[in-house]
C-alpha atoms as a PDB file:
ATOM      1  CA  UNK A   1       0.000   0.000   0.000  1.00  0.00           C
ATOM      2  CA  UNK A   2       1.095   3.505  -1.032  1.00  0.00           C
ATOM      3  CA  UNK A   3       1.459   5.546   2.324  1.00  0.00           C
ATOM      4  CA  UNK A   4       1.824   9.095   0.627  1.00  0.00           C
ATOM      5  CA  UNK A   5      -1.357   9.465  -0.309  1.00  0.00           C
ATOM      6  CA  UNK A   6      -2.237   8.789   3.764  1.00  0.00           C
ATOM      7  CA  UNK A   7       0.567  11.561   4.149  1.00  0.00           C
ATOM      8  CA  UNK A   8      -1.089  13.520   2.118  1.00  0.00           C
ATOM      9  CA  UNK A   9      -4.568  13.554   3.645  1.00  0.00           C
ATOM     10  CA  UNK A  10      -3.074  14.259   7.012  1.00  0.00           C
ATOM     11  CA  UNK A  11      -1.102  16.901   5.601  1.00  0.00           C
ATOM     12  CA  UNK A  12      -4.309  18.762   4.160  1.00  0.00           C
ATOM     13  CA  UNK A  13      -6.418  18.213   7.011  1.00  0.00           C
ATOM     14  CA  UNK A  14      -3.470  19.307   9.296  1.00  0.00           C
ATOM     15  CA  UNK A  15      -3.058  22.431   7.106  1.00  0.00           C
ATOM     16  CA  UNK A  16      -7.189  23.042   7.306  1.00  0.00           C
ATOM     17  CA  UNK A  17      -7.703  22.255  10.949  1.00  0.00           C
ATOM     18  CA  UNK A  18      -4.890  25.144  11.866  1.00  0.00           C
ATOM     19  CA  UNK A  19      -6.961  27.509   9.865  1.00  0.00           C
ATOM     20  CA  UNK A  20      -9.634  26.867  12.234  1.00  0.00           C
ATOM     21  CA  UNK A  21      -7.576  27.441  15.392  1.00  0.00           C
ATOM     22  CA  UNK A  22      -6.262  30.244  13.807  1.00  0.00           C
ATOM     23  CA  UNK A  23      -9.582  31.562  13.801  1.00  0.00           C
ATOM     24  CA  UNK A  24     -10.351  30.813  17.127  1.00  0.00           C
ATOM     25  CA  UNK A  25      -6.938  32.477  18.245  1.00  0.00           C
ATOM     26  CA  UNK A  26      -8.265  35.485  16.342  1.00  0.00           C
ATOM     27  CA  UNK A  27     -11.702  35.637  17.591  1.00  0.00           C
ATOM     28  CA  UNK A  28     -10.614  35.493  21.061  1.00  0.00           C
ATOM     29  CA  UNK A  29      -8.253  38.795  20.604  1.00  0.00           C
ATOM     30  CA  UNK A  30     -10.879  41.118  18.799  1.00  0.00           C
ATOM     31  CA  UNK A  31     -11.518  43.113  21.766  1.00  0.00           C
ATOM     32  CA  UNK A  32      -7.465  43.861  22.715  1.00  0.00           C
ATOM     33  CA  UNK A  33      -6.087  47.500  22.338  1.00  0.00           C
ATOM     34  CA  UNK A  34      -3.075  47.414  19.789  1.00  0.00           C
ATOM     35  CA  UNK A  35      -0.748  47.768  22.888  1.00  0.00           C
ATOM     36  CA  UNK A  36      -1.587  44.285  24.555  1.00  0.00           C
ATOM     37  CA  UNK A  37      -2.275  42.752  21.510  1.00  0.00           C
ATOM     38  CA  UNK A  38       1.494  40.766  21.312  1.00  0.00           C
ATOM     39  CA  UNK A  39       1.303  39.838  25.103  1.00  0.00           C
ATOM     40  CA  UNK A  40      -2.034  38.426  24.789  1.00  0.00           C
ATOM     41  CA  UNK A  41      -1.461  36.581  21.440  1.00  0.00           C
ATOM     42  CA  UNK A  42       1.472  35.135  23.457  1.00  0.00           C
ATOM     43  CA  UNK A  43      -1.238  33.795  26.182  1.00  0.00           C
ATOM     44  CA  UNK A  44      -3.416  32.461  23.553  1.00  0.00           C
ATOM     45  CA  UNK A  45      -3.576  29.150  23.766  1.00  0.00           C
ATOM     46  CA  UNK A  46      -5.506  28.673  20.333  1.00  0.00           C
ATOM     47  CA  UNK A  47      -2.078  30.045  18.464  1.00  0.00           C
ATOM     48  CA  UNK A  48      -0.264  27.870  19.913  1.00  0.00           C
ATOM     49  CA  UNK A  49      -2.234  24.803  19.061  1.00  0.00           C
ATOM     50  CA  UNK A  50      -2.887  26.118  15.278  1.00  0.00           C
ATOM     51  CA  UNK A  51       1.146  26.522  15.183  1.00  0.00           C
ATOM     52  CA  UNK A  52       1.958  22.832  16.144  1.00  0.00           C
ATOM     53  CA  UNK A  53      -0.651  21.327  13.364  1.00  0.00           C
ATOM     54  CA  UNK A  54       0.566  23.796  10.630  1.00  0.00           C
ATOM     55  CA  UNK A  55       4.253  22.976  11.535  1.00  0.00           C
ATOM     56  CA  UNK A  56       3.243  19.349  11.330  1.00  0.00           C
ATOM     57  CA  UNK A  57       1.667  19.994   7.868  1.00  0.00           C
ATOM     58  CA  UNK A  58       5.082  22.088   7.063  1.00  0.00           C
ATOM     59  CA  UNK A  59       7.165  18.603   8.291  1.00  0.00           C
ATOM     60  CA  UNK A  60       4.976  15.944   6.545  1.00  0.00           C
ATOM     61  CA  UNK A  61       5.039  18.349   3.439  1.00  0.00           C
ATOM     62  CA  UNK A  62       8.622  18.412   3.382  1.00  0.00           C
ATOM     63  CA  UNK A  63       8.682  14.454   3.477  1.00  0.00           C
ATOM     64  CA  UNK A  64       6.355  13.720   0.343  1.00  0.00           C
ATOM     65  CA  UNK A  65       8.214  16.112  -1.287  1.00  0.00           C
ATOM     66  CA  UNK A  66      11.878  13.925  -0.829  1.00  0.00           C
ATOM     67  CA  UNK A  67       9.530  11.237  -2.877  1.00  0.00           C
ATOM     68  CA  UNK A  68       7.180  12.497  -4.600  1.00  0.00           C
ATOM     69  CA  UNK A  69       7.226  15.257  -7.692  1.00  0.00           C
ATOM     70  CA  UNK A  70       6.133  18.677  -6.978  1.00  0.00           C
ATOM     71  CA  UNK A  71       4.130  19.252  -9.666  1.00  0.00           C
ATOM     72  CA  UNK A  72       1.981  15.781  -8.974  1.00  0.00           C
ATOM     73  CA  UNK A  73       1.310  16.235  -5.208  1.00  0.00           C
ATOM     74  CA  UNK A  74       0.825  20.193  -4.889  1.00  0.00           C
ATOM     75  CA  UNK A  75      -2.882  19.941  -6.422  1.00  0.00           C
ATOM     76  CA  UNK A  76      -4.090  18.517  -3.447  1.00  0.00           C
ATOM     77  CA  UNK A  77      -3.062  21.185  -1.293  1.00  0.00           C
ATOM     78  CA  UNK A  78      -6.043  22.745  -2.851  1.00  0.00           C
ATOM     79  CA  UNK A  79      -8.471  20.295  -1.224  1.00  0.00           C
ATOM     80  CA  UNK A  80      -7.756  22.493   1.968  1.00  0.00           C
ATOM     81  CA  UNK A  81      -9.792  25.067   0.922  1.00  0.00           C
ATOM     82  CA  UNK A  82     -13.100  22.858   0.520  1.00  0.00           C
ATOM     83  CA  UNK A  83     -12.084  21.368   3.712  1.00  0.00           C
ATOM     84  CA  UNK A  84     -11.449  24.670   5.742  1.00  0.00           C
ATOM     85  CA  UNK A  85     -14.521  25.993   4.692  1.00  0.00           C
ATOM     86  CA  UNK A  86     -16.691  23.517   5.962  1.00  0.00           C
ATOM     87  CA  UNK A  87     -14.524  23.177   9.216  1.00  0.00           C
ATOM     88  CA  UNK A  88     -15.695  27.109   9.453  1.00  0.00           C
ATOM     89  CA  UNK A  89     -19.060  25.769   8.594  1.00  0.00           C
ATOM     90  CA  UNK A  90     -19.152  23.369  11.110  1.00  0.00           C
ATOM     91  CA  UNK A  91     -17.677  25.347  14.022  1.00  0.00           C
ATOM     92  CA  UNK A  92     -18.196  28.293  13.183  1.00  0.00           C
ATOM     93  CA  UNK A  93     -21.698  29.103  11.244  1.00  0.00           C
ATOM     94  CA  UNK A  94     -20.073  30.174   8.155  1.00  0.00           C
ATOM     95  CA  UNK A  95     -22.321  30.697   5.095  1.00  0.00           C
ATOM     96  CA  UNK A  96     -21.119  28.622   1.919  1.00  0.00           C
ATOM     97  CA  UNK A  97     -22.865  30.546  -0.983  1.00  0.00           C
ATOM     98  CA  UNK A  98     -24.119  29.094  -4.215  1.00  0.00           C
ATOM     99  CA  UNK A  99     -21.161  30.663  -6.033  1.00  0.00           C
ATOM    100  CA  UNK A 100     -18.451  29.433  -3.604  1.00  0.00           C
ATOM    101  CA  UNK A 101     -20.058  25.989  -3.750  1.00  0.00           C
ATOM    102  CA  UNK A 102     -19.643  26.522  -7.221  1.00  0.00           C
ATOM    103  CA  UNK A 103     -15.902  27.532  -7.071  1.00  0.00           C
ATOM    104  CA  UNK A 104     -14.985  24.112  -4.970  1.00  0.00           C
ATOM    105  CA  UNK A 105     -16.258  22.087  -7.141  1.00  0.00           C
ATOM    106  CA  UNK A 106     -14.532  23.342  -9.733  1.00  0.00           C
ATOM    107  CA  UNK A 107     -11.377  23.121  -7.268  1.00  0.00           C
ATOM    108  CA  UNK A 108     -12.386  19.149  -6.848  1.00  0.00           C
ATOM    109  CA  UNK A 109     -12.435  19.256 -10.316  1.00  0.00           C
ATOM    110  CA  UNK A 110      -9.109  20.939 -11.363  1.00  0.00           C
ATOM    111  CA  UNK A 111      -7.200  18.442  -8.776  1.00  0.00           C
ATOM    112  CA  UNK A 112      -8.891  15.498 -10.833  1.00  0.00           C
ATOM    113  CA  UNK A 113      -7.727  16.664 -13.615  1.00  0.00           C
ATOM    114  CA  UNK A 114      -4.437  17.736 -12.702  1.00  0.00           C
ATOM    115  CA  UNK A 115      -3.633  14.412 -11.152  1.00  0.00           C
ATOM    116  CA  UNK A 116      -5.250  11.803 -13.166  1.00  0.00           C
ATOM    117  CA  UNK A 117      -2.200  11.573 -15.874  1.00  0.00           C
ATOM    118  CA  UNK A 118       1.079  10.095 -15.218  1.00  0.00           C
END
C-alpha cells in the first residue's frame, strides 16, 4: 500500500484544521487595544495549538516532497480550501454561498484533472 497518499490527507487536514484554530486564536483577541495585543497573542492558547498542526503539515510536506514530484502532489493542497470551509461551517456558522459551492467544485475538479495523468 502507497502511504503518501495517507501523508497527504493528514497533511491537508493538518493544514485546514490550523486555519480553524487560527480563527479561534483570532476571535478570542478582537476586543485587545493594539498595545496588549502581542502579550495576549502570546497567552493564547488557540495560536499555539494552530502553530503545532501547521508545523506538522510544514514537516509531513517536506517528506512527500523527498519522494514524490512537486508538480503531482501540490494539487491537493487545494483540497484544503473545501475542507477549511466547511470546518468554518461546522464550528463556526459560516455561510457557503451558491457561487463558492460553485468555485470548490470546480477546485475538486481541477485536482482530478491535474492528477489523473502520469
Amino acid at each position: 500500500m502507497n502511504f503518501n497518499y495517507i501523508y497527504i490527507a493528514i497533511c491537508v487536514f493538518l493544514m485546514s484544521f490550523s486555519q480553524i484554530f487560527f480563527k479561534l486564536a483570532a476571535t478570542h483577541q478582537s476586543n485587545y487595544d493594539i498595545q496588549n495585543i502581542f502579550i495576549k497573542y502570546l497567552l493564547n492558547p488557540w495560536l499555539y495549538v494552530a502553530a503545532v498542526f501547521l508545523i506538522s503539515a510544514t514537516l509531513i510536506w517536506i517528506r512527500l516532497l523527498t519522494t514524490l514530484p512537486l508538480s503531482k502532489i501540490y494539487p491537493y493542497q487545494s483540497a484544503a480550501y473545501l475542507i477549511t470551509a466547511l470546518l468554518a461551517f461546522a464550528f463556526f456558522g459560516e455561510k457557503i454561498g451558491i457561487i463558492n459551492f460553485l468555485g470548490y467544485i470546480l477546485i475538486i475538479l481541477g485536482v482530478y484533472f491535474s492528477v489523473i495523468t502520469k
